[in-house]
C-alpha atoms as a PDB file:
ATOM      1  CA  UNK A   1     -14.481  13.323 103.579  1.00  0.00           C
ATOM      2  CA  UNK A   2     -14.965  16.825 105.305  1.00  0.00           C
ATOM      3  CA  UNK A   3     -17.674  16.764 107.911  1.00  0.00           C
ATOM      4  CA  UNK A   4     -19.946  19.485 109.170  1.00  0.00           C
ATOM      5  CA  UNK A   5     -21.582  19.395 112.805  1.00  0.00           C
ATOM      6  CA  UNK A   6     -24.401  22.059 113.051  1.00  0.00           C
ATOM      7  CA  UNK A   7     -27.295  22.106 116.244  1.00  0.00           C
ATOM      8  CA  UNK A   8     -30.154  23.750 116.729  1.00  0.00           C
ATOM      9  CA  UNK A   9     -31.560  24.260 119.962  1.00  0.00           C
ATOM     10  CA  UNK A  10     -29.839  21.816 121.361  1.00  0.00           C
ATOM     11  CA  UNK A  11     -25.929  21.273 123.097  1.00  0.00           C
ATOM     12  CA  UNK A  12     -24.051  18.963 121.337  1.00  0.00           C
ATOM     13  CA  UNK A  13     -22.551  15.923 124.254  1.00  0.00           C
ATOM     14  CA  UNK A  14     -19.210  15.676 124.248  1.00  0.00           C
ATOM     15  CA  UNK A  15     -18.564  11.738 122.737  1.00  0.00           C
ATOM     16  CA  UNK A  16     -20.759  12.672 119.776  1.00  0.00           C
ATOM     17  CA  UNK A  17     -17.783  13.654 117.268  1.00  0.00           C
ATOM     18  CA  UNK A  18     -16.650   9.936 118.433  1.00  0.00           C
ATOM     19  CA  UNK A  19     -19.593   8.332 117.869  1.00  0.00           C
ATOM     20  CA  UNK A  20     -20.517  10.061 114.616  1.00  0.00           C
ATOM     21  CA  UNK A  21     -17.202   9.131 113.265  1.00  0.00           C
ATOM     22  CA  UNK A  22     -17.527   4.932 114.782  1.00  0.00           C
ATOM     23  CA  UNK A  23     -21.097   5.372 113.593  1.00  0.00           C
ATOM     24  CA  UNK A  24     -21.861   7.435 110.774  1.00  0.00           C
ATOM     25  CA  UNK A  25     -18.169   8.535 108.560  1.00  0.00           C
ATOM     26  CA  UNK A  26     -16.526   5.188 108.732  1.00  0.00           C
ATOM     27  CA  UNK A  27     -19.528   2.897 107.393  1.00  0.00           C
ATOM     28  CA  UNK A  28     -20.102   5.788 104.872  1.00  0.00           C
ATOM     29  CA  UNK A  29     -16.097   5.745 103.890  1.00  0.00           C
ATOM     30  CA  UNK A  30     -16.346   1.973 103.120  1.00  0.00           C
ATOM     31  CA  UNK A  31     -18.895   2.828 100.757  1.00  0.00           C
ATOM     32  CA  UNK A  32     -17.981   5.859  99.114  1.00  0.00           C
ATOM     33  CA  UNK A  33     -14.418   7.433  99.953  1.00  0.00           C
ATOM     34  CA  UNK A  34     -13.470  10.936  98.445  1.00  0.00           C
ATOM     35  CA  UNK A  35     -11.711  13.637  99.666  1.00  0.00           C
ATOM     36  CA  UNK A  36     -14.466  16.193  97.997  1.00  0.00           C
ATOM     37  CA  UNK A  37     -17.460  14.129  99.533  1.00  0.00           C
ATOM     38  CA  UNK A  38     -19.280  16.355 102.722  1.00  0.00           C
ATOM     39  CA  UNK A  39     -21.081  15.158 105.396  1.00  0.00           C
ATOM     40  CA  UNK A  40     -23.545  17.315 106.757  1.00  0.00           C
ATOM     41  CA  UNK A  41     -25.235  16.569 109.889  1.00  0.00           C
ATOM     42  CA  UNK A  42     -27.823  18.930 111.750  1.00  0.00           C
ATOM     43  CA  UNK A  43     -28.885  17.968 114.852  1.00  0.00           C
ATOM     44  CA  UNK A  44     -31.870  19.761 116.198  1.00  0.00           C
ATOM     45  CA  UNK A  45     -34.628  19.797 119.141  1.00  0.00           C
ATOM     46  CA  UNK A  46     -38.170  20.255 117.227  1.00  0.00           C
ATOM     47  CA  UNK A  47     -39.974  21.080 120.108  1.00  0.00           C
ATOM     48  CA  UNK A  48     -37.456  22.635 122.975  1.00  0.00           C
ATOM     49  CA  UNK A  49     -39.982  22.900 126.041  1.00  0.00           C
ATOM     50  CA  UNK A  50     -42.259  20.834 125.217  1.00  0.00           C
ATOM     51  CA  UNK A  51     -40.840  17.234 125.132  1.00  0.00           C
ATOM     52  CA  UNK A  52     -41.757  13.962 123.764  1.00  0.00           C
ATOM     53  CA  UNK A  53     -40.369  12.662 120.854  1.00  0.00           C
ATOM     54  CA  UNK A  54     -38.723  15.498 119.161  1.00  0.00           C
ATOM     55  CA  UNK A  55     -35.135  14.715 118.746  1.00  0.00           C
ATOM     56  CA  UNK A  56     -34.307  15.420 114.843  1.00  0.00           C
ATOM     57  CA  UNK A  57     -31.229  14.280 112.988  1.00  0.00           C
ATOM     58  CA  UNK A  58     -31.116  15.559 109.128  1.00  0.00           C
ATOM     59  CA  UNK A  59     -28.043  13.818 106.849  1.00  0.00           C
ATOM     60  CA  UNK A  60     -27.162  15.516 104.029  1.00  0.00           C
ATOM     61  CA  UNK A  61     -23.873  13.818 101.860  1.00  0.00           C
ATOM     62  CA  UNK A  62     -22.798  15.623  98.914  1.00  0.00           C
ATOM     63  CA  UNK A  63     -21.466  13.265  96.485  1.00  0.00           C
ATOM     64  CA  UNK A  64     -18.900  15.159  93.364  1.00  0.00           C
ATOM     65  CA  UNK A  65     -20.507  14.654  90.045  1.00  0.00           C
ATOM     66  CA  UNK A  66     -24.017  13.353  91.384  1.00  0.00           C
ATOM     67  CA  UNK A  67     -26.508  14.598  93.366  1.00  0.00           C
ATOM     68  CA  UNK A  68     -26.692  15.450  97.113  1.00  0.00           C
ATOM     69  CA  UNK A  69     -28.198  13.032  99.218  1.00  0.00           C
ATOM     70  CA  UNK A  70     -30.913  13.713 102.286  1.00  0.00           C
ATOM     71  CA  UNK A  71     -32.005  11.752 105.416  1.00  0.00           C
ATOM     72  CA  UNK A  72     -33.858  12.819 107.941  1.00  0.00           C
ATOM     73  CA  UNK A  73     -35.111  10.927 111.590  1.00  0.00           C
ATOM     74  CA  UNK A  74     -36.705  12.179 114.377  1.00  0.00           C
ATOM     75  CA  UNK A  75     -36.317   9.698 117.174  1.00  0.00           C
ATOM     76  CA  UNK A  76     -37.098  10.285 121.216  1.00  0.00           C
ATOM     77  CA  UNK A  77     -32.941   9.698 121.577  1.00  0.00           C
ATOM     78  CA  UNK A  78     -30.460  11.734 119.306  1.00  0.00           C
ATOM     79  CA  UNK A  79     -28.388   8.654 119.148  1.00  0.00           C
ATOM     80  CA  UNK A  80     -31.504   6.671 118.079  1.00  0.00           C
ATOM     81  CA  UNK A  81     -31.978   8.727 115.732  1.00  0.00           C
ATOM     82  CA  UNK A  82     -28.568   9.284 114.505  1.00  0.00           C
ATOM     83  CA  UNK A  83     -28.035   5.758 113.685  1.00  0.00           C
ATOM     84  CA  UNK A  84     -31.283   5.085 112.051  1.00  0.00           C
ATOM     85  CA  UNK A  85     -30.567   8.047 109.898  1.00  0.00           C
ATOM     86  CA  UNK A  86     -26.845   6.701 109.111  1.00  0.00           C
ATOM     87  CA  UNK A  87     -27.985   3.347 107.976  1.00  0.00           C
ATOM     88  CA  UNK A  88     -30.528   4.905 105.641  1.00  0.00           C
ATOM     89  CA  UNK A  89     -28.021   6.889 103.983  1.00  0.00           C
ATOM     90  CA  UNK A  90     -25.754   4.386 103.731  1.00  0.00           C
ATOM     91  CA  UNK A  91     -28.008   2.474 101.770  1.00  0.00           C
ATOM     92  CA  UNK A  92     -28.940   5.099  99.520  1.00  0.00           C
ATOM     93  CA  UNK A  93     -25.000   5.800  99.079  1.00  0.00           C
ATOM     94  CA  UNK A  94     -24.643   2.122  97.797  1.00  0.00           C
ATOM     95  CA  UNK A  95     -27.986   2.566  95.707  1.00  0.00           C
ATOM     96  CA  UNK A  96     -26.362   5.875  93.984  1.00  0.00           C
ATOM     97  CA  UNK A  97     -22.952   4.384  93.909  1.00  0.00           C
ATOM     98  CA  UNK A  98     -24.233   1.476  91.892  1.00  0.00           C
ATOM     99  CA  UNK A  99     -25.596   3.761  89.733  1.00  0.00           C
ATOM    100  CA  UNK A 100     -22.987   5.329  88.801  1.00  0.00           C
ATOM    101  CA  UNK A 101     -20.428   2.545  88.515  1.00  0.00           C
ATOM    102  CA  UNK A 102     -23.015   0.989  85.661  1.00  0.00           C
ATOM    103  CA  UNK A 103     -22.723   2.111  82.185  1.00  0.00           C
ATOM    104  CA  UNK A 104     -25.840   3.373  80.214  1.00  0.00           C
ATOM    105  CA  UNK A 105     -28.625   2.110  80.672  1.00  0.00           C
ATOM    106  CA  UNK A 106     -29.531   2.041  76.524  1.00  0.00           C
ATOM    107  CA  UNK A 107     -26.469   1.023  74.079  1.00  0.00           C
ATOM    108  CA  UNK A 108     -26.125   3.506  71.572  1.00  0.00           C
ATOM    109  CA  UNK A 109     -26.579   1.376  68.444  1.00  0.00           C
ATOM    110  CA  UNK A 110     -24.653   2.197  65.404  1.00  0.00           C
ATOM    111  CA  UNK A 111     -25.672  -0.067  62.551  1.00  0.00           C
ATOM    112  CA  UNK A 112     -22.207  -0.525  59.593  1.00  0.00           C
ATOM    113  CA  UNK A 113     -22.657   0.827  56.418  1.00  0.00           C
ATOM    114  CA  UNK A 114     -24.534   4.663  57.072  1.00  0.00           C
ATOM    115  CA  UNK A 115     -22.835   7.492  56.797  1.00  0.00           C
ATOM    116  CA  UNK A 116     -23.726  10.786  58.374  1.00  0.00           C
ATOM    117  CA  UNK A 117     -25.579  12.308  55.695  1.00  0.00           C
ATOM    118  CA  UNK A 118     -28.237   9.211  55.662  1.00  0.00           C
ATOM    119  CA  UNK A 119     -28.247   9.643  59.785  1.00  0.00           C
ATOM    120  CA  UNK A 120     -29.071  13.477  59.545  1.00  0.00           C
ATOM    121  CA  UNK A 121     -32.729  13.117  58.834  1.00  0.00           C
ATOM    122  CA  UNK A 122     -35.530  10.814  57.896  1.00  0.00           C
ATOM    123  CA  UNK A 123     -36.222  12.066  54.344  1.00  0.00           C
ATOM    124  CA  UNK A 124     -32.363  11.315  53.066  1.00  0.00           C
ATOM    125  CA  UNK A 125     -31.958  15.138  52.988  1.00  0.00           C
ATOM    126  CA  UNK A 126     -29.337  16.489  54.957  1.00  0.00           C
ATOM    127  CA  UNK A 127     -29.256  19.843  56.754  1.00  0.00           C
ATOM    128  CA  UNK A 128     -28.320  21.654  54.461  1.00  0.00           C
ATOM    129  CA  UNK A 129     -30.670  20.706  52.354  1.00  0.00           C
ATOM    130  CA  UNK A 130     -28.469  18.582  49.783  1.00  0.00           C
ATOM    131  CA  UNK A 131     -29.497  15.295  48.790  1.00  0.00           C
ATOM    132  CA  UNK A 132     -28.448  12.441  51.149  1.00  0.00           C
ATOM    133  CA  UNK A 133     -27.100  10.391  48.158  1.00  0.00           C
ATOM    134  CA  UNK A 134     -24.111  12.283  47.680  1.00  0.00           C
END
């Protein structure tokens, strides 16, 4: 799984690669391990003078053949917010796995005996025009 850091108005500490990967890549690697998946994280500062709770942590995992996932948390500690943001994701990792894993929702049914030309259209005429009969 590659993995992506990016901050914004903020300076990263220096245990966070640690704790992102105790935290965030190895619960998301029991779920879904792929060498093409990407972590994103972007850690940002919403309001940079100002204070309060502002600390913003936005997941994004990009999953090969489905669609890329978002979480977002804004927390008073990055941490805070990190894992909160991490456990949502992993769920909706599991959620999308399990979707995909399942077959189709609707069986194609294919009742015995019809060939092609009686399948092509309602009236027993087939595209062409000829008689379904044939």
């Amino acid at each position: 799984m590659k993995l992506v850091i990016r901050a914004h108005h903020l300076s990263l500490p220096p245990e966070l690669p640690k704790f992102l990967d105790k935290h965030v890549t190895r619960p998301l690697a029991r779920v879904f391990d792929d060498s093409a998946a990407a972590l994103t994280v972007f850690l940002g500062d919403t309001r940079p003078k100002r204070g309060g709770v502002d600390q913003e942590c936005r997941l994004s995992f990009r999953i090969p053949g489905a669609k890329t996932l978002n979480v977002a948390s804004v927390e008073k500690d990055l941490y805070k917010a990190l894992l909160d943001a991490s456990e949502r994701l992993k769920r909706l990792v599991q959620r999308e796995v399990a979707k995909m894993r399942s077959g189709s929702r609707k069986p194609m049914h294919r009742p015995l005996g019809r060939s092609w030309r009686e399948r092509s259209s309602r009236q027993g005429v087939t595209p062409e025009g000829d008689p379904a009969s044939l």
